[in-house]
N, C-alpha and C. Protein backbone atom coordinates (compact mmCIF):
# COMPACT_ATOMS: atom_id res chain seq x y z
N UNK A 1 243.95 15.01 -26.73
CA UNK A 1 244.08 13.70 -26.07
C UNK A 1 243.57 13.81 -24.62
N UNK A 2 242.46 12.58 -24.56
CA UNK A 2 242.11 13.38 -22.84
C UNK A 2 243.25 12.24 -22.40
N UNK A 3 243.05 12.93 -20.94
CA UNK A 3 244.01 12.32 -19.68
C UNK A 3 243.59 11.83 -18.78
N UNK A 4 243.56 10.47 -18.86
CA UNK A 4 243.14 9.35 -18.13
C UNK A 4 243.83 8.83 -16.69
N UNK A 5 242.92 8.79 -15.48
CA UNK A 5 243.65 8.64 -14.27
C UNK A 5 242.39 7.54 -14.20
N UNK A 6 243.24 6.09 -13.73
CA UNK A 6 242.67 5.05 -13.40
C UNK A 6 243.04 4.21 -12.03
N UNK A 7 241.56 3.94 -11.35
CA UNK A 7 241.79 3.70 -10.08
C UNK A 7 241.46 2.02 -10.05
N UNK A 8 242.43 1.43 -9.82
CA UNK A 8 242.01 -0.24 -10.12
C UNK A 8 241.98 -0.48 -7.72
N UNK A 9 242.06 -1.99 -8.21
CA UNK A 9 242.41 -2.59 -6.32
C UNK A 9 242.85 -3.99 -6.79
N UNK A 10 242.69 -4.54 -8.34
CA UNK A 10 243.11 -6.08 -8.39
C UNK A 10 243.77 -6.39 -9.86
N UNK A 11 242.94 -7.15 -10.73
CA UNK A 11 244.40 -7.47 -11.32
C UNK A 11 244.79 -6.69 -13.10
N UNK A 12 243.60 -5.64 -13.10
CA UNK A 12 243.85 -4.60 -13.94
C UNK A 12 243.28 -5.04 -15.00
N UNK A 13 242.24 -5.73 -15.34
CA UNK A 13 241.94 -6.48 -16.81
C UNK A 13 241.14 -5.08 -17.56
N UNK A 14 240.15 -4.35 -16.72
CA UNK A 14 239.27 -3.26 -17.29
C UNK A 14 240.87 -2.02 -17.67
N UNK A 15 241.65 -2.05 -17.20
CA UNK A 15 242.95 -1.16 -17.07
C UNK A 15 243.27 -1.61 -18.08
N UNK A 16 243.55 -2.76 -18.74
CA UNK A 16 244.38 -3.25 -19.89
C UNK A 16 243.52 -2.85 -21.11
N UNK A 17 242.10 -3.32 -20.82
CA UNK A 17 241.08 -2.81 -21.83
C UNK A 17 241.58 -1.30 -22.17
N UNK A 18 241.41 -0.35 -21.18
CA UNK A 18 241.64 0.91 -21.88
C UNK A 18 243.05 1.13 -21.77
N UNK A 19 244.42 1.03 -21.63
CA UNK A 19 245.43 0.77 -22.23
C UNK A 19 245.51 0.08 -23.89
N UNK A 20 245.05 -0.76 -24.01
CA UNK A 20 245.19 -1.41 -25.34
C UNK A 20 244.44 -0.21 -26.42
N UNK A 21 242.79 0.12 -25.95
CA UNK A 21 242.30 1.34 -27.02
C UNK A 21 243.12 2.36 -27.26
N UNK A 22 243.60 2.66 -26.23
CA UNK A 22 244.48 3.94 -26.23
C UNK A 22 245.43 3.55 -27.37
N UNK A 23 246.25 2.75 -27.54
CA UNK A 23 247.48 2.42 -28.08
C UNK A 23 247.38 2.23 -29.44
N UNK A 24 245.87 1.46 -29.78
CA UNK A 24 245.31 1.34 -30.71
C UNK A 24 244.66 2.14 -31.78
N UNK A 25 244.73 3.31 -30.93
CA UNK A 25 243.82 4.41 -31.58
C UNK A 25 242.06 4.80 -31.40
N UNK A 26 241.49 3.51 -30.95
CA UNK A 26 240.29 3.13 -30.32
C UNK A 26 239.71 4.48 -29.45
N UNK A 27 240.71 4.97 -28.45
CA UNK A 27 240.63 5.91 -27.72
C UNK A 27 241.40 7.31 -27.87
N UNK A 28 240.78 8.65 -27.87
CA UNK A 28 241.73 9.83 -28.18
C UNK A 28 242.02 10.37 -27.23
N UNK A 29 242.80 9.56 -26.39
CA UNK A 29 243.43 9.43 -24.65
C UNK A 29 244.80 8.96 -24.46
N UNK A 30 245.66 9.22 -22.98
CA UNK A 30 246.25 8.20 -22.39
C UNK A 30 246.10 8.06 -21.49
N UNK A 31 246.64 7.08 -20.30
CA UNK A 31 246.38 6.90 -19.48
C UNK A 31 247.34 7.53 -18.64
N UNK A 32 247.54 8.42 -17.49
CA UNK A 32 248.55 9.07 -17.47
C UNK A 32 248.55 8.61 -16.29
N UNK A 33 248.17 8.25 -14.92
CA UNK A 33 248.51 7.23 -14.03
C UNK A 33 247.29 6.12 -13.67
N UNK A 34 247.98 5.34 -12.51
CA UNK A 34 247.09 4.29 -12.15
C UNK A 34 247.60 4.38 -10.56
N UNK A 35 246.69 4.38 -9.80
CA UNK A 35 246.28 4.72 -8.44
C UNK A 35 245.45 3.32 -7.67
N UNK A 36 246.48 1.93 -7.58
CA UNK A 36 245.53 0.89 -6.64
C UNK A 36 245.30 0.98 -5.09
N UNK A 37 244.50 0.50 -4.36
CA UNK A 37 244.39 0.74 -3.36
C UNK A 37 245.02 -0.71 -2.74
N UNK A 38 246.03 -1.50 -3.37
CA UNK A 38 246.58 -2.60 -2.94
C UNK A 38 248.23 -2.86 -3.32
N UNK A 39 248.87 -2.78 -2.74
CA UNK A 39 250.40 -2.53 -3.40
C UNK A 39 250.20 -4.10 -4.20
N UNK A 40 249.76 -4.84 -4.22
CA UNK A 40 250.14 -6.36 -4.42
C UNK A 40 249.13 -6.60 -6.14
N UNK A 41 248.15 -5.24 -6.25
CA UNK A 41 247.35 -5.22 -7.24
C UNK A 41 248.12 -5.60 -8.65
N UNK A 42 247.67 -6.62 -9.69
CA UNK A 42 248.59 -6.46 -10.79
C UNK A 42 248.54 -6.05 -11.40
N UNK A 43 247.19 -4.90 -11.82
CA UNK A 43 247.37 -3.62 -12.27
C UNK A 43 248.33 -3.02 -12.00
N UNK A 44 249.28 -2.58 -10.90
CA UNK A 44 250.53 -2.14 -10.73
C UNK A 44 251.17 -2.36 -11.99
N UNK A 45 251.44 -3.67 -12.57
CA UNK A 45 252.67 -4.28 -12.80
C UNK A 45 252.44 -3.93 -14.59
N UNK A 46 250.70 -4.25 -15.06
CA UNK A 46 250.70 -3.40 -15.99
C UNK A 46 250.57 -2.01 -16.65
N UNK A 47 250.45 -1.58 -15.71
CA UNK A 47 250.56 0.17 -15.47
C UNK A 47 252.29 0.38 -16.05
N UNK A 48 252.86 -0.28 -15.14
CA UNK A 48 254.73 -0.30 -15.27
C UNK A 48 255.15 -0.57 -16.84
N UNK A 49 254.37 -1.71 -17.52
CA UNK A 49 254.84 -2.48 -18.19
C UNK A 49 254.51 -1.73 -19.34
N UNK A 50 253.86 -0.54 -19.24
CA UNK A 50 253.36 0.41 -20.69
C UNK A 50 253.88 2.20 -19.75
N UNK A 51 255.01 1.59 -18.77
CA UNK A 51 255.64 2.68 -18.69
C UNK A 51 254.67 4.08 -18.06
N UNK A 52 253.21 3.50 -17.66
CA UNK A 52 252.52 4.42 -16.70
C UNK A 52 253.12 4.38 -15.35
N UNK A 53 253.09 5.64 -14.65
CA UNK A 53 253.15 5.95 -13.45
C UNK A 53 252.13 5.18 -12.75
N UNK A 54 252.60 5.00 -11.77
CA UNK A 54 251.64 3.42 -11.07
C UNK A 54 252.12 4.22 -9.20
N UNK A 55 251.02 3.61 -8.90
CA UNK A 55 250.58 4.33 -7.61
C UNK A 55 250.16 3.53 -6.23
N UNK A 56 250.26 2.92 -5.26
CA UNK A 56 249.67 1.86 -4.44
C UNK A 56 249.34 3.25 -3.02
N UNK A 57 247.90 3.33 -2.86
CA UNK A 57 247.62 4.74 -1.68
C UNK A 57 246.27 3.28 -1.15
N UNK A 58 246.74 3.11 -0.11
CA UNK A 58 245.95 2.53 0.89
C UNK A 58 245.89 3.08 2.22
N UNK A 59 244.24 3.06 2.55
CA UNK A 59 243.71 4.00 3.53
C UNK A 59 244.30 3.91 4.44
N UNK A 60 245.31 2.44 4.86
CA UNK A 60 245.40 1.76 5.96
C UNK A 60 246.81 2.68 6.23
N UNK A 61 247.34 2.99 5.40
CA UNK A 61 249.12 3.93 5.86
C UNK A 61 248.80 5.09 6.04
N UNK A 62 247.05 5.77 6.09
CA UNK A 62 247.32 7.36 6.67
C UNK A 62 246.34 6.86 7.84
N UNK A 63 246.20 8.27 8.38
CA UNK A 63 245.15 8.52 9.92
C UNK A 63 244.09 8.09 9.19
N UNK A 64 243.73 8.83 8.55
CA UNK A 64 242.35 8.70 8.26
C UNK A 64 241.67 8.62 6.54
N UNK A 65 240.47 7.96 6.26
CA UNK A 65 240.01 7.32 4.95
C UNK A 65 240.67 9.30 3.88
N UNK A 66 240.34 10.10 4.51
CA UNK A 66 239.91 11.45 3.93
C UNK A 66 241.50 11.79 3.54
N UNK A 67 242.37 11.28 3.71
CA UNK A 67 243.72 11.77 3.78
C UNK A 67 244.54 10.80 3.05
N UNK A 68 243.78 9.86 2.14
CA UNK A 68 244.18 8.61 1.53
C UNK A 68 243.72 9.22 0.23
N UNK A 69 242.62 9.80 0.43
CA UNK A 69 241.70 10.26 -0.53
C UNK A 69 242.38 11.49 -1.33
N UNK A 70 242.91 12.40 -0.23
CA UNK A 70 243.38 13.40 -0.44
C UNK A 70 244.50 13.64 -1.45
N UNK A 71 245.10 12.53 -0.86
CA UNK A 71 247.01 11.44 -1.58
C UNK A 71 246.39 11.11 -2.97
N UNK A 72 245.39 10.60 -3.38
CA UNK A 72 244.87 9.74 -4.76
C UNK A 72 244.39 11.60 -5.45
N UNK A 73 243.86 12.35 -4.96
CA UNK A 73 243.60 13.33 -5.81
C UNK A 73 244.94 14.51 -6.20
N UNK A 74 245.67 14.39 -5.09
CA UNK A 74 247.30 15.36 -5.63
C UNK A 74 247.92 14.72 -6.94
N UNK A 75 247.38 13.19 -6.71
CA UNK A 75 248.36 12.19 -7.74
C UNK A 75 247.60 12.67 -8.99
N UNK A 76 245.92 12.26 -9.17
CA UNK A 76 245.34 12.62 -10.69
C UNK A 76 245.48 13.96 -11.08
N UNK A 77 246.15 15.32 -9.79
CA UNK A 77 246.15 16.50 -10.22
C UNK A 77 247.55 16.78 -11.21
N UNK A 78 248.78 15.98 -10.34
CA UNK A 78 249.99 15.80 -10.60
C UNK A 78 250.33 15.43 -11.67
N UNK A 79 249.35 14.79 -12.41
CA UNK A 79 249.59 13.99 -13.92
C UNK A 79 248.68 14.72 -14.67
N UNK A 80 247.54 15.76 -14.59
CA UNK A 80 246.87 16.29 -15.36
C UNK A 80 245.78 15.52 -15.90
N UNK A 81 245.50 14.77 -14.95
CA UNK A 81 244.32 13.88 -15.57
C UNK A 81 242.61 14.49 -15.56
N UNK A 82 241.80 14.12 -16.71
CA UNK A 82 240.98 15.24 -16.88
C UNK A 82 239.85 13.86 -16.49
N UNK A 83 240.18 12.75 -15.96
CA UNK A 83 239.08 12.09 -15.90
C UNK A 83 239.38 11.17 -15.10
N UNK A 84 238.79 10.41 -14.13
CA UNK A 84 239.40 9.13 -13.38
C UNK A 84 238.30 8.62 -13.24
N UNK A 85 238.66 7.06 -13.97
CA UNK A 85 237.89 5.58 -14.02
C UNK A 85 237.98 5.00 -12.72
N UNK A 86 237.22 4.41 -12.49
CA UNK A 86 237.21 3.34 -10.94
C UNK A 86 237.06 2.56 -11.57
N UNK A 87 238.32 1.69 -11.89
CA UNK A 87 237.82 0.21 -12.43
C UNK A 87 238.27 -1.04 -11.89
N UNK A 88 237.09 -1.77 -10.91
CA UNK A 88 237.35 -2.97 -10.47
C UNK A 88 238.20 -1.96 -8.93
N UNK A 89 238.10 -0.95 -9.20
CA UNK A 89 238.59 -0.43 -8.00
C UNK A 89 237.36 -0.70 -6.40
N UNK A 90 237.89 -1.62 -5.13
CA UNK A 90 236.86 -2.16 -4.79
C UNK A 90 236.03 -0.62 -3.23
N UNK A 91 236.89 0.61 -3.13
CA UNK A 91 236.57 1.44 -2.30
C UNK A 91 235.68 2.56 -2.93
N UNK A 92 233.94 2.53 -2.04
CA UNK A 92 233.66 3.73 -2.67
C UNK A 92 234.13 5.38 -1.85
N UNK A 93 233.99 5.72 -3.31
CA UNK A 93 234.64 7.50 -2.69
C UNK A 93 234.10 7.97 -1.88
N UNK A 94 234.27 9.01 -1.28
CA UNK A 94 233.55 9.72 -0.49
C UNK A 94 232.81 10.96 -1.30
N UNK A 95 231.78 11.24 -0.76
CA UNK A 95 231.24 12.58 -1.14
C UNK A 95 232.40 13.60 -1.65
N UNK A 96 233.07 13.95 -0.58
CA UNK A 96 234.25 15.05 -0.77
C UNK A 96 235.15 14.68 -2.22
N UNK A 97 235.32 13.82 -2.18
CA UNK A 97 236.49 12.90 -3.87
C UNK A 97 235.59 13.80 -4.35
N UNK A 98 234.54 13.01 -4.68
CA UNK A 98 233.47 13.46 -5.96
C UNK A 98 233.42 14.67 -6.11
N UNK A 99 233.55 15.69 -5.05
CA UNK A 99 233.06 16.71 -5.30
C UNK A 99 234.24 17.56 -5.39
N UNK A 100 235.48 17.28 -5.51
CA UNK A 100 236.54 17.40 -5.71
C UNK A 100 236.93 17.54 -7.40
N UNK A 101 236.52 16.39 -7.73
CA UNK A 101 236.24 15.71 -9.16
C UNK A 101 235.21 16.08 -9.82
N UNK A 102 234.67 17.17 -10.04
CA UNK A 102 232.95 16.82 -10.44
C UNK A 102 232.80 16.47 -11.45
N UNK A 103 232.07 15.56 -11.87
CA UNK A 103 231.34 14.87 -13.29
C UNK A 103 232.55 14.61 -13.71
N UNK A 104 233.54 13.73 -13.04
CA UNK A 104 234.55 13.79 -14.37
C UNK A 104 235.33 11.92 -13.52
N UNK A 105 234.63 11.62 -12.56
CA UNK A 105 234.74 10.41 -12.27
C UNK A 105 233.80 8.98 -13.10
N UNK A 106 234.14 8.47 -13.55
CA UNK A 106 233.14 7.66 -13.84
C UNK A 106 233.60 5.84 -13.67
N UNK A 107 232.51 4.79 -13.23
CA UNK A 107 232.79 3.70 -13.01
C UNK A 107 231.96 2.48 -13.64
N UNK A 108 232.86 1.26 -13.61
CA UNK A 108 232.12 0.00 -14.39
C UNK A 108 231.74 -0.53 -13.52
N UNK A 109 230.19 -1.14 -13.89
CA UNK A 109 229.51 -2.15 -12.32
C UNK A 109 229.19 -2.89 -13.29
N UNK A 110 229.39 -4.39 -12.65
CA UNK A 110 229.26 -5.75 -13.47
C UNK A 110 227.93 -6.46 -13.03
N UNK A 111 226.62 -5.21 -13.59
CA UNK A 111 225.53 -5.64 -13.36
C UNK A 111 224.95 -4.52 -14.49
N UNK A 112 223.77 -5.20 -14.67
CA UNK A 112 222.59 -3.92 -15.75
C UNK A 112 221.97 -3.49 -14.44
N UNK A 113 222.64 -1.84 -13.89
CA UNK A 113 221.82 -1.34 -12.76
C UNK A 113 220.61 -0.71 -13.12
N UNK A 114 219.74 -0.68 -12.53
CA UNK A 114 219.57 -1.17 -11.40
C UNK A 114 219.82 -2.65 -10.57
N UNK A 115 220.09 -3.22 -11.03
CA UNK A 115 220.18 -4.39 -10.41
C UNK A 115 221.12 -5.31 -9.97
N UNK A 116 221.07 -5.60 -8.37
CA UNK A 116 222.27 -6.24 -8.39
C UNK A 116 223.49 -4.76 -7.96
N UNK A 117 223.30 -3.79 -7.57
CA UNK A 117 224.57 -2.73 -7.11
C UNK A 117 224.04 -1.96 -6.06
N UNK A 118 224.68 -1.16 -5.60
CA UNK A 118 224.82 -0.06 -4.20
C UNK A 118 225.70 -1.04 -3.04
N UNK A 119 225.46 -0.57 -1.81
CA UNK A 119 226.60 -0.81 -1.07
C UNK A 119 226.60 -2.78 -0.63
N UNK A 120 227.13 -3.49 -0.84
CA UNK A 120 227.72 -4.62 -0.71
C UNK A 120 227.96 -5.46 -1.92
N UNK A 121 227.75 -4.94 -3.25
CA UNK A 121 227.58 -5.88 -4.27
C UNK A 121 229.06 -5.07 -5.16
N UNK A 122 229.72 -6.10 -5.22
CA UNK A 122 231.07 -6.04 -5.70
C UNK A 122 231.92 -7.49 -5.96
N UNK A 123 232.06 -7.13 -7.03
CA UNK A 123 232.89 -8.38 -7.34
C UNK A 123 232.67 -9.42 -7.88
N UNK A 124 232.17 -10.76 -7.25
CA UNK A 124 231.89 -11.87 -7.12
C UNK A 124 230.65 -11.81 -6.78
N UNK A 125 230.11 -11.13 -6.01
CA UNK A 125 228.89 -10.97 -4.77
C UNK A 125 228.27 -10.50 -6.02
N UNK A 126 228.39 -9.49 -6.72
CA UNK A 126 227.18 -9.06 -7.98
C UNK A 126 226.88 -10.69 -8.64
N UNK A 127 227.80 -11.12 -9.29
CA UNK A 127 227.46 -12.56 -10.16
C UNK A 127 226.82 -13.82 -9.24
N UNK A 128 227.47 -14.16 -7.89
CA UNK A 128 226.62 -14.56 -7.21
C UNK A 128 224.94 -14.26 -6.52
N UNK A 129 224.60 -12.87 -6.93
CA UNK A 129 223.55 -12.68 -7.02
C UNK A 129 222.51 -12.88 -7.73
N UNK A 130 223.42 -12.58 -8.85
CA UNK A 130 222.88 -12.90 -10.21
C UNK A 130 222.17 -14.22 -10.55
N UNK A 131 222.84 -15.30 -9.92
CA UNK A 131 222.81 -16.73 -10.03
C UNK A 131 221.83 -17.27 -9.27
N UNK A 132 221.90 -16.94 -8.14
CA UNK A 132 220.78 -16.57 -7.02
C UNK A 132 219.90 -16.47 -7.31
N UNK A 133 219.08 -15.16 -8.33
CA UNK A 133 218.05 -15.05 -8.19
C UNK A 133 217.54 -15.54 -9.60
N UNK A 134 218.47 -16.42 -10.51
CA UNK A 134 218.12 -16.81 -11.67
C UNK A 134 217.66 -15.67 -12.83
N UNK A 135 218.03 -15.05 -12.93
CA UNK A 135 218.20 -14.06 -13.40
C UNK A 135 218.71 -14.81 -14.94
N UNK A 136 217.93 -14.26 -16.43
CA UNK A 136 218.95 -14.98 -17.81
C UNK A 136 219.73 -14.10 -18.79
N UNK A 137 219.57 -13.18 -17.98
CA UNK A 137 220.16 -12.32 -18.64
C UNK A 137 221.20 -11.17 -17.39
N UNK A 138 222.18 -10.62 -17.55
CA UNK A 138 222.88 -9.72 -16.99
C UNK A 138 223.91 -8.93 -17.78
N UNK A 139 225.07 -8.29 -17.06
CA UNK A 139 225.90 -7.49 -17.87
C UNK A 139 226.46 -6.34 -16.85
N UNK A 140 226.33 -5.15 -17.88
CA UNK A 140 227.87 -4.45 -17.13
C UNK A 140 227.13 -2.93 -17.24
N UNK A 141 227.43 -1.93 -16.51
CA UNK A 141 227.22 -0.63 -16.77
C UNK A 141 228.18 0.40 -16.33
N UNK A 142 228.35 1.44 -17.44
CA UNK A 142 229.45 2.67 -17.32
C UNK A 142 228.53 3.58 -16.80
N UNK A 143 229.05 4.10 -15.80
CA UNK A 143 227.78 5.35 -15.04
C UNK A 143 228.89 6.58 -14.68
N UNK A 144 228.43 7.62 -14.25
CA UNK A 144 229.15 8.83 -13.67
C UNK A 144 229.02 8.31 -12.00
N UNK A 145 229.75 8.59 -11.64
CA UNK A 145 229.89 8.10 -10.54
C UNK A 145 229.14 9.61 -9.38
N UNK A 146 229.17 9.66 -8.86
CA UNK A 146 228.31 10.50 -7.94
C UNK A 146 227.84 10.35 -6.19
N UNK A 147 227.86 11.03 -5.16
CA UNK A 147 227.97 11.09 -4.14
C UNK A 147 227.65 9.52 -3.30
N UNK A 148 226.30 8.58 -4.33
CA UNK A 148 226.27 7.17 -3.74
C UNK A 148 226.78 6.44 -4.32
N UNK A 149 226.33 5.30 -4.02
CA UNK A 149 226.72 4.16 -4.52
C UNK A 149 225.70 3.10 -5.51
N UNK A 150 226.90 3.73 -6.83
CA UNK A 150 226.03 3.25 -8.07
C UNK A 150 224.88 3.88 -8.56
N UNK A 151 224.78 5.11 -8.21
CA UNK A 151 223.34 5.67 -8.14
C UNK A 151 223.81 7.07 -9.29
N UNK A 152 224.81 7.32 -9.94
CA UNK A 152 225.08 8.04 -11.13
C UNK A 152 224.24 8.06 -11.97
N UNK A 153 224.29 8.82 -12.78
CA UNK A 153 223.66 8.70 -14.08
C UNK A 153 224.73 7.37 -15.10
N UNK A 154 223.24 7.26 -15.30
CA UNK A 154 224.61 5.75 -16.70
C UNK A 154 224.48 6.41 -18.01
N UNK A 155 225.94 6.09 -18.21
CA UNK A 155 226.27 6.33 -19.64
C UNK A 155 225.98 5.12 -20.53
N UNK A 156 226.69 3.76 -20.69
CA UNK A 156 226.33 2.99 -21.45
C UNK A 156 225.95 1.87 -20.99
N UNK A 157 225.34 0.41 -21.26
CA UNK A 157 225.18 -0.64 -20.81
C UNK A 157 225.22 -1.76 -21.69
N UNK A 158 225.52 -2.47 -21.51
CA UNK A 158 225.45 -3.88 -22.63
C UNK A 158 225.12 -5.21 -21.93
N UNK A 159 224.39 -6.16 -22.14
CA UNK A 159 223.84 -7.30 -21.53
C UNK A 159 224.64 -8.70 -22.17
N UNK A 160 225.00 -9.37 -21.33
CA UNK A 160 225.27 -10.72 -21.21
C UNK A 160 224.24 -11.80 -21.04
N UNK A 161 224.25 -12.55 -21.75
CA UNK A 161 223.53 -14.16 -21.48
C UNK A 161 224.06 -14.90 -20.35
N UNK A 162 223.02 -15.13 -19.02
CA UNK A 162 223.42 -16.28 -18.20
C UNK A 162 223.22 -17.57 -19.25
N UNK A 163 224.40 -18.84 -18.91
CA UNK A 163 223.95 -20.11 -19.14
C UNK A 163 223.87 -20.71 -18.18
N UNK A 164 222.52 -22.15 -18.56
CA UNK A 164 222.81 -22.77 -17.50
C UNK A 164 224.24 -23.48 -17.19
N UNK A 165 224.35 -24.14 -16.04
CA UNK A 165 225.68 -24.20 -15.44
C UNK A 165 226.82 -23.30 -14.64
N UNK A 166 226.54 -22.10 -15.49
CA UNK A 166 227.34 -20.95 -14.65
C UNK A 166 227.79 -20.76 -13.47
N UNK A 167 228.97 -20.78 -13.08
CA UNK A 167 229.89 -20.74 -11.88
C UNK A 167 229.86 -18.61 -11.41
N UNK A 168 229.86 -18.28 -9.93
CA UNK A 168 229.96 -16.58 -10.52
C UNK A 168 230.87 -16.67 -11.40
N UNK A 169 232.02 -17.48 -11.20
CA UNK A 169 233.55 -17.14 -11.39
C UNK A 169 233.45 -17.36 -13.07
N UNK A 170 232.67 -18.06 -13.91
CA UNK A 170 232.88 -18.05 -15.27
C UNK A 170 231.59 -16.57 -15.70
N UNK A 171 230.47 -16.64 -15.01
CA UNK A 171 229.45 -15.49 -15.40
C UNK A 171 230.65 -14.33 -15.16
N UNK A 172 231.49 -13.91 -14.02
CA UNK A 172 232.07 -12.91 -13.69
C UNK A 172 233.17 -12.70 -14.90
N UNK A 173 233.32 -13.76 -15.82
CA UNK A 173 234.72 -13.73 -16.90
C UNK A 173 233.71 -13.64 -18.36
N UNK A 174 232.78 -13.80 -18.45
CA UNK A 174 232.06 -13.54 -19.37
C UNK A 174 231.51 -12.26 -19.68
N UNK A 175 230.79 -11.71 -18.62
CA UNK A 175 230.61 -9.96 -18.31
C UNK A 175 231.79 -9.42 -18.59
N UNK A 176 233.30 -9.78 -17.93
CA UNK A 176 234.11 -9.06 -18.31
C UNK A 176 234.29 -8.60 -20.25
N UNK A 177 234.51 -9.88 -20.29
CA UNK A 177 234.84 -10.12 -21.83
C UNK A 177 233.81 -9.91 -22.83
N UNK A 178 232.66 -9.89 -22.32
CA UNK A 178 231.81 -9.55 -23.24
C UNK A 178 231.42 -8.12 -23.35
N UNK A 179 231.13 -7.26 -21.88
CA UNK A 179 230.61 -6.33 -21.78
C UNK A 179 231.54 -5.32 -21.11
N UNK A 180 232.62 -5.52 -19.73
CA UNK A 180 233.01 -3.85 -19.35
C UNK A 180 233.86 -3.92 -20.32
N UNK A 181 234.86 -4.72 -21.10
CA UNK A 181 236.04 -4.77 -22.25
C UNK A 181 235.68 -4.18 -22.69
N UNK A 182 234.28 -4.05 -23.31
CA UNK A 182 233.63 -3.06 -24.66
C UNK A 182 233.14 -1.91 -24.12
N UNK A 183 232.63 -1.90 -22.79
CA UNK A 183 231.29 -0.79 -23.44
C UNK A 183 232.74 0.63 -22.54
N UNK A 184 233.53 -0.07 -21.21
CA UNK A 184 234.17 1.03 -20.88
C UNK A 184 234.81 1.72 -21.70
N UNK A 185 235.68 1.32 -22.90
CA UNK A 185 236.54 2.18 -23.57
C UNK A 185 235.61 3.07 -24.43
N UNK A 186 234.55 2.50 -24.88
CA UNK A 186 233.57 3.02 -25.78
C UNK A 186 233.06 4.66 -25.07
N UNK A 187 232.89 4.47 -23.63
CA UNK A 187 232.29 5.21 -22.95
C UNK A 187 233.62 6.33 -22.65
N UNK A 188 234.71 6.11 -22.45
CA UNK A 188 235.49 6.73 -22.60
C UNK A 188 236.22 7.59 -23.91
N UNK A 189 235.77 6.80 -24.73
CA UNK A 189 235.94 7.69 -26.40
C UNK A 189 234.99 8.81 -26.37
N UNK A 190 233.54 8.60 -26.04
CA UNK A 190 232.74 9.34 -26.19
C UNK A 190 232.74 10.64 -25.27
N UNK A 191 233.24 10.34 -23.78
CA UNK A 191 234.00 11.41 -23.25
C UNK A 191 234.94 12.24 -23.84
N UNK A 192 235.90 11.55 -24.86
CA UNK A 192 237.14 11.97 -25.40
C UNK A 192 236.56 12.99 -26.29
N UNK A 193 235.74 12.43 -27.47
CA UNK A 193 235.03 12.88 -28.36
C UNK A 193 233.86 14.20 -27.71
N UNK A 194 233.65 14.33 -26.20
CA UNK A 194 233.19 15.68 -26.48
C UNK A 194 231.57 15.06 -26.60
N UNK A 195 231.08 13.88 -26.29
CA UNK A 195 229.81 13.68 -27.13
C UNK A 195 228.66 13.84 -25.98
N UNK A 196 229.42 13.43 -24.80
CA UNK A 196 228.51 13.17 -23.31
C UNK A 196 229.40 14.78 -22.16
């Protein structure tokens, strides 16, 4: 069973995704904590609610970013976790995390990267880009996460249909549901499985 350490910042939907595989059998994992960078995150509350150890380490209660960092890696050591997801988690790591972690971090970006990711595109801001540049197609990608930003090797990807009309806020619920729901747990089995 691998051992899953998941780093959310909001309201845990990619967290529930791989909670539910797990439970399901989908995944040959658990999730053994969850680490937000927002006490108010409601990932918290479903972390609790399946009886995971749940975690709130924000940069803002130590001296410094490196010592927040430090707190989030005793925690995935503390639980034995052999892998930690960044999901929807909105801080990138530092070099040092990663290299702390090697090859064993990996994250969902709610874009087919290249496009649309590295440093300011998060969230809302990816789908509002998206919309922006009229773009008819988009989606989601599982990558290894690595010293930049978004610049990993990718593991899986799956594409979404823009429609016209699209709000970010419905493109941003469609990617979810269509593409990180699926392709993260998938990408995480295949970790499990030994395949990547």
């Amino acid at each position: 069973m691998l051992k899953i350490g998941v780093l959310i910042s909001g309201g845990g939907t990619n967290l529930q995704a791989i909670i539910d595989n797990c439970e399901n059998g989908k995944i040959d994992g658990e999730v053994v904590c969850v680490i937000s960078s927002s006490k108010l995150a409601y990932g918290l509350t479903r972390a609790k609610r399946h009886n995971i150890p749940a975690y709130a380490v924000r940069k803002k209660d130590f001296e410094t970013p490196c010592e927040a960092e430090r707190e989030m890696l005793s925690i995935l050591e503390k639980h034995g976790a052999e892998i930690a997801v960044t999901a929807g988690f909105l801080s990138v790591l530092s070099p040092e995390f990663i290299r702390n972690f090697p090859g064993r971090v990996i994250n969902i970006h709610p874009s087919l990267i290249p496009s649309f990711c590295g440093k300011g595109f998060y969230g809302l801001k990816v789908h509002e880009a998206a919309l922006e540049t009229g773009v008819k197609i988009t989606g989601a990608t599982v990558h290894f996460a690595d010293e930049g930003c978004d610049t990993g090797p990718i593991i899986l990807q799956k594409a979404v249909e823009v429609k016209p009309g699209d709000t970010a806020e419905v493109l941003q619920k469609r990617v979810m549901e269509e593409a990180e729901h699926v392709i993260l747990p998938k990408a995480i089995q295949m970790i499990a499985k030994g395949e990547i």
